[in-house]
Protein backbone atom coordinates (compact mmCIF):
# COMPACT_ATOMS: atom_id res chain seq x y z
CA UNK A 1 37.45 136.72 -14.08
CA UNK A 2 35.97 133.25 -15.08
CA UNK A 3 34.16 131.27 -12.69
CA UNK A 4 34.00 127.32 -13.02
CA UNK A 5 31.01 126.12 -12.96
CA UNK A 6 30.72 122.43 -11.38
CA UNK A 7 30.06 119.79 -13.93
CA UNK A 8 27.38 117.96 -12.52
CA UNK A 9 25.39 118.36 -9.16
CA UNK A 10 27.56 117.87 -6.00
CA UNK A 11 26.02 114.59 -3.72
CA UNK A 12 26.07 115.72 -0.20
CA UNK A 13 25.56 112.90 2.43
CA UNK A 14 22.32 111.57 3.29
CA UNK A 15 22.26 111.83 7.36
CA UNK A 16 19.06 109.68 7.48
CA UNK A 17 20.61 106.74 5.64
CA UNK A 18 23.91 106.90 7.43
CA UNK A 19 21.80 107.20 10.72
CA UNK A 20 20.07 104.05 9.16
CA UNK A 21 23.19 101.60 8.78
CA UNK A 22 24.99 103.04 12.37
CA UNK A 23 21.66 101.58 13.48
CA UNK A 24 21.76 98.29 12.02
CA UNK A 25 25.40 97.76 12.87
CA UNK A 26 24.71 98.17 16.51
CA UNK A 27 21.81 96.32 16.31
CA UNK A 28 24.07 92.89 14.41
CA UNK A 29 26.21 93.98 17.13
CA UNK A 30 23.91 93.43 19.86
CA UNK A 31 22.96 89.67 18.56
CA UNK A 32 26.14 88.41 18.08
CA UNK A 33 27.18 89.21 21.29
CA UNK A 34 23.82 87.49 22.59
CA UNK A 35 24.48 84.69 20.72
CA UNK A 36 28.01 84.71 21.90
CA UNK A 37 27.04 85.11 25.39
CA UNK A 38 24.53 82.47 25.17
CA UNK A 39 27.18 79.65 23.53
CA UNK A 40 29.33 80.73 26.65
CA UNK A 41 27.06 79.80 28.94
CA UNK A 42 26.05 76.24 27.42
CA UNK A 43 30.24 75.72 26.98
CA UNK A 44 30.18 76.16 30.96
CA UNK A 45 27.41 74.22 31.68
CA UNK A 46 29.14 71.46 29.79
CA UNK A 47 32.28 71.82 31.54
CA UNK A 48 30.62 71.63 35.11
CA UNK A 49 28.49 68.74 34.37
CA UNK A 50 31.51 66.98 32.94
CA UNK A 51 33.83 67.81 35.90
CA UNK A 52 30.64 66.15 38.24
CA UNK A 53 30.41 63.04 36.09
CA UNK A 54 34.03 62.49 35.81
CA UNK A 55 34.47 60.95 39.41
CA UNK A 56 31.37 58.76 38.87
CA UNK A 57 33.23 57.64 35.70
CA UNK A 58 36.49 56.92 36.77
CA UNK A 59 34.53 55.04 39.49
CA UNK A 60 32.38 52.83 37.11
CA UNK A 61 35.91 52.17 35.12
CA UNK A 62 37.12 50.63 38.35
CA UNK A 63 36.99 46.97 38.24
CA UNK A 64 34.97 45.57 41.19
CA UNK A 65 36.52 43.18 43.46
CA UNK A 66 35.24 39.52 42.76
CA UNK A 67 33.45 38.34 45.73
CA UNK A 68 32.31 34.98 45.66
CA UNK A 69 29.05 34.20 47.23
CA UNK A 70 29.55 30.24 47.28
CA UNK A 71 33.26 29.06 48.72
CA UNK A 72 34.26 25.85 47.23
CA UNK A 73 34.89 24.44 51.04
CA UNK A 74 33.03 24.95 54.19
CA UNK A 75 33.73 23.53 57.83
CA UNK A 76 31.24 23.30 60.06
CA UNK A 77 29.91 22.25 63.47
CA UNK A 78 27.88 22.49 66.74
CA UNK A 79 25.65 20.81 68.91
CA UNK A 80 22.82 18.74 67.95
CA UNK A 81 19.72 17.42 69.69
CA UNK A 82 18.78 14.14 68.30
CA UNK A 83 17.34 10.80 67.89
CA UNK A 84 14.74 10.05 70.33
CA UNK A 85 13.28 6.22 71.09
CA UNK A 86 9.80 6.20 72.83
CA UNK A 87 10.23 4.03 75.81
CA UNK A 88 7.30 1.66 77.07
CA UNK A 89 5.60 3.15 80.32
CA UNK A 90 3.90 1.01 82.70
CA UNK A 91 1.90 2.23 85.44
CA UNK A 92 0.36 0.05 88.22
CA UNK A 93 -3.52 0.14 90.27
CA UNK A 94 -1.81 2.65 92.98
CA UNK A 95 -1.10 4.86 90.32
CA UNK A 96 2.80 4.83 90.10
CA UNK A 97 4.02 4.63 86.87
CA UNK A 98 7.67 3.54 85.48
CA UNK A 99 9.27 3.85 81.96
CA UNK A 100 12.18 1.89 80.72
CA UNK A 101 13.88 1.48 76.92
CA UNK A 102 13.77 5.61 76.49
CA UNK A 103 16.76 7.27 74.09
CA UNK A 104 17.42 10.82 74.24
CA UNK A 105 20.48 11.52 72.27
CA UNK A 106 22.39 15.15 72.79
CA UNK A 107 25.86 15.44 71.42
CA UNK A 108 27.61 16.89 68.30
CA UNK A 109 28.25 17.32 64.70
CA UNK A 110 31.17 18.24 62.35
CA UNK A 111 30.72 18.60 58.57
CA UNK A 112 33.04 18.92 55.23
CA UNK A 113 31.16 20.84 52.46
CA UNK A 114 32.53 20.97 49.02
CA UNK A 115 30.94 23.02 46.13
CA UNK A 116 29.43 20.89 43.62
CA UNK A 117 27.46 23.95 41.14
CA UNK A 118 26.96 27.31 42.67
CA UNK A 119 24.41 26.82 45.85
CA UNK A 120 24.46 23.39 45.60
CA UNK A 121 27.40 20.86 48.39
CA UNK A 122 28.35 17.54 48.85
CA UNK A 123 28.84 17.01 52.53
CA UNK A 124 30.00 14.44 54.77
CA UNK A 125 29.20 14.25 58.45
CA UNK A 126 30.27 12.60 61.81
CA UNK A 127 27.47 12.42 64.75
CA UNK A 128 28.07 11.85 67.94
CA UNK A 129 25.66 11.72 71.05
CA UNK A 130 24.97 10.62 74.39
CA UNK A 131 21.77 9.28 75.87
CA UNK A 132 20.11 11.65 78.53
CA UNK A 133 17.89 9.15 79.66
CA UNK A 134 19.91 7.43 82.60
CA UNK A 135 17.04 5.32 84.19
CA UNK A 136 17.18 1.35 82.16
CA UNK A 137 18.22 2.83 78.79
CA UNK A 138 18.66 0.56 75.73
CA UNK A 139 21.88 1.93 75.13
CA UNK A 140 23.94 4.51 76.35
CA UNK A 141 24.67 6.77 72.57
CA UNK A 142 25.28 6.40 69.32
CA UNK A 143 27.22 7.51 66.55
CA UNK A 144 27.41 8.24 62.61
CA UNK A 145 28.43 9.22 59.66
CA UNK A 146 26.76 10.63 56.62
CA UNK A 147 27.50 11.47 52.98
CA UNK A 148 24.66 13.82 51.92
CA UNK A 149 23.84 16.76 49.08
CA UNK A 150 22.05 20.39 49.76
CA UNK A 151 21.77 23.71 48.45
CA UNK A 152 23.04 26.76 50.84
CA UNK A 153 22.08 30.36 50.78
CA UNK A 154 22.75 33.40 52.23
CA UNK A 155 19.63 32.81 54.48
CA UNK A 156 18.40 29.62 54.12
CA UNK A 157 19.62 26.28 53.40
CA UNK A 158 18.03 22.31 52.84
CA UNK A 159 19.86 19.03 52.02
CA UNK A 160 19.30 15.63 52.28
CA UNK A 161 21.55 12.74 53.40
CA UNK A 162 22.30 8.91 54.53
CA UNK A 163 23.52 8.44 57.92
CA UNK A 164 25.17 5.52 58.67
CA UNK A 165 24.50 4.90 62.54
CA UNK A 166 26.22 2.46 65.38
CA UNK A 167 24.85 2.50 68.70
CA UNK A 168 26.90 2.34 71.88
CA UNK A 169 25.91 -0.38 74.37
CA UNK A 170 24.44 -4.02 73.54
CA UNK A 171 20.42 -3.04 73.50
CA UNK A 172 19.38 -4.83 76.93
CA UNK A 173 17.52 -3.06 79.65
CA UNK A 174 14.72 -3.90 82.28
CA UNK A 175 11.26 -4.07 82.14
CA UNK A 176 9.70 -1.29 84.09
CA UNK A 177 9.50 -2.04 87.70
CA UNK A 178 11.79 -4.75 87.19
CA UNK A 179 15.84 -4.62 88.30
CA UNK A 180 17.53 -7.06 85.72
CA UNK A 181 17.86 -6.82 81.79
CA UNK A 182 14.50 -8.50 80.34
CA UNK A 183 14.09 -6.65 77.09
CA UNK A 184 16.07 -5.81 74.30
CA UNK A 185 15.87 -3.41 71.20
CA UNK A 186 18.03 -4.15 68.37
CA UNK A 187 18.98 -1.13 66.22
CA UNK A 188 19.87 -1.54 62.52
CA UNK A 189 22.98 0.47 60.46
CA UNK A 190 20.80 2.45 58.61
CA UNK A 191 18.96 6.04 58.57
CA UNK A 192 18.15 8.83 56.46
CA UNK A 193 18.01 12.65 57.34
CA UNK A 194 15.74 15.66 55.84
CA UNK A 195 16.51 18.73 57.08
CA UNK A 196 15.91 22.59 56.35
CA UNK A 197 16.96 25.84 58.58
CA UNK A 198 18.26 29.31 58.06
CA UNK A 199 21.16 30.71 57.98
CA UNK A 200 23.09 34.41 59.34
CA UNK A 201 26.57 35.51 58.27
CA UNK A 202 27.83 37.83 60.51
CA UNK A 203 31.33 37.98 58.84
CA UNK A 204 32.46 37.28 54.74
CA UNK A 205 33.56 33.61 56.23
CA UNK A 206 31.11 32.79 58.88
CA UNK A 207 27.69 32.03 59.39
CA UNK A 208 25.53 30.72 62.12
CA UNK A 209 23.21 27.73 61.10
CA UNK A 210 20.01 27.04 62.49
CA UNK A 211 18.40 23.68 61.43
CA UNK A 212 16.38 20.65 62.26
CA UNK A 213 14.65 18.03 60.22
CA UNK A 214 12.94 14.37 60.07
CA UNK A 215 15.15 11.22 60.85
CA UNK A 216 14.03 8.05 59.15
CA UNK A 217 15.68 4.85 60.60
CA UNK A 218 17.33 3.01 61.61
CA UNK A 219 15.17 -0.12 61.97
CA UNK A 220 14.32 -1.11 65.42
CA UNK A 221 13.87 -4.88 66.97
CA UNK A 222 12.20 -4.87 70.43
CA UNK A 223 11.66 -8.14 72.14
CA UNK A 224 11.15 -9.51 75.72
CA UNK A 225 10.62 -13.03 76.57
CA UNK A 226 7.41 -15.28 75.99
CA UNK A 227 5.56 -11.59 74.14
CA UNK A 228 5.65 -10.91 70.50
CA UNK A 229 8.61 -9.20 68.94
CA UNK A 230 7.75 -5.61 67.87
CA UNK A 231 9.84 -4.30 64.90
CA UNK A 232 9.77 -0.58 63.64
CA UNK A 233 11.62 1.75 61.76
CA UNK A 234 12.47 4.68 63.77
CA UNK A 235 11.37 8.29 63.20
CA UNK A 236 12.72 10.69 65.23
CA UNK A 237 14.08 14.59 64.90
CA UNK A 238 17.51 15.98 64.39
CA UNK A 239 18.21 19.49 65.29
CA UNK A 240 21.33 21.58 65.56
CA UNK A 241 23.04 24.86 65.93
CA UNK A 242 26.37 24.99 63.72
CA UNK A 243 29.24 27.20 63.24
CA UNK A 244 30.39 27.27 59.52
CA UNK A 245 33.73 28.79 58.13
CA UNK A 246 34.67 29.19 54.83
CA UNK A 247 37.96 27.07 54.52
CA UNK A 248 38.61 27.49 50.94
CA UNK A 249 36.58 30.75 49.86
């Protein structure tokens, strides 16, 4: 009975190397899944910070509503304290003293603004005011109107203007201690005003105006018989508390 003998030298399995690959196969394993974890995570982290930023977005895409800081009309107005003549005093050995030619004017105002360039109006005014001074006064108000230009801001404000000015009554009053008309003071047409003040807007449309300035004008005349005429030009103070709407925003 033959035998067969093998023809070359049977290869049996090396259990170390096979050990060897199972080993790096788990271990390529292992990363990948690391690295797929970590992608995961930075593919969430994305999608929450995009989710948070999205509202903020869609919010910046929004078009703003225009608001405009400077309306193109304004109406305004309020009382106003203002112009003051220095009367001549005259006091006598037993120490009495009287006063006579005073003007204390306290009244009103009214103004039309129109936008010229951004903060800066044309205005035009009407004044109105009564003397206060009821004891031998020159004249018993005045009134005016003015055409002037200013800059207005949210809390502050300044302008300039030329008041045209008529005064109520014909100028005559007594001398001091005296009963009948002896003096006059003739008041001219024509006055300028300086003022600055702040401002407070309680509402989108109105705003409370506090403001005062310098008066210049009008030219005064004051005479009495057989004594030198004394001529002047007025300066005096305007100041006033206005209301101001926005007409035309």
């Amino acid at each position: 009975m033959r035998t067969h003998e093998p023809a070359g030298p049977i290869s049996t399995p090396l259990v170390g190397a096979s050990d060897d690959r199972l080993e790096h196969g788990r271990q390529a394993v292992q990363h990948g899944g690391v690295k797929h974890c970590d992608c995961g995570i930075v593919r969430a982290g994305v999608a929450v910070l995009a989710l948070l930023c999205a509202p903020k977005a869609a919010l910046a895409a929004e078009p703003k509503p225009e608001t405009t800081k400077h309306p193109r009309l304004v109406l305004a107005g309020g009382p106003t304290i203002g112009p003051h003549r220095f009367g001549i005093e005259t006091c006598q050995d037993d120490g009495r003293c009287d006063t006579a030619g005073s003007f204390v004017g306290i009244g009103g105002t009214v103004e039309l603004r129109a936008r010229a360039w951004r903060p800066l109006y044309a205005h035009a005014r009407g004044l109105f005011v009564g003397n206060v001074i009821t004891t031998k006064p020159p004249y018993s108000g005045l009134l005016g109107a003015g055409l002037g230009f200013g800059a207005y801001g949210r809390w502050a404000m300044a302008r300039a203007e030329y008041l045209l000015v008529f005064p109520v009554g014909d100028g005559m009053f007594p001398r001091p201690f005296a009963d009948e008309d002896g003096m006059t003071d003739t008041w001219g047409h024509h006055a300028g005003l300086v003022s600055a003040g702040v401002r407070y807007k309680p509402l989108q449309r109105i705003a409370f105006e506090l403001w005062g300035g310098l008066m210049i004008g009008p030219k005064s005349t004051r005479a009495a018989e057989l004594e030198e005429t004394e001529e002047s030009t007025l300066l005096s103070f305007l100041v006033g508390l206005t209301l101001s709407y926005d007409v035309l925003p």
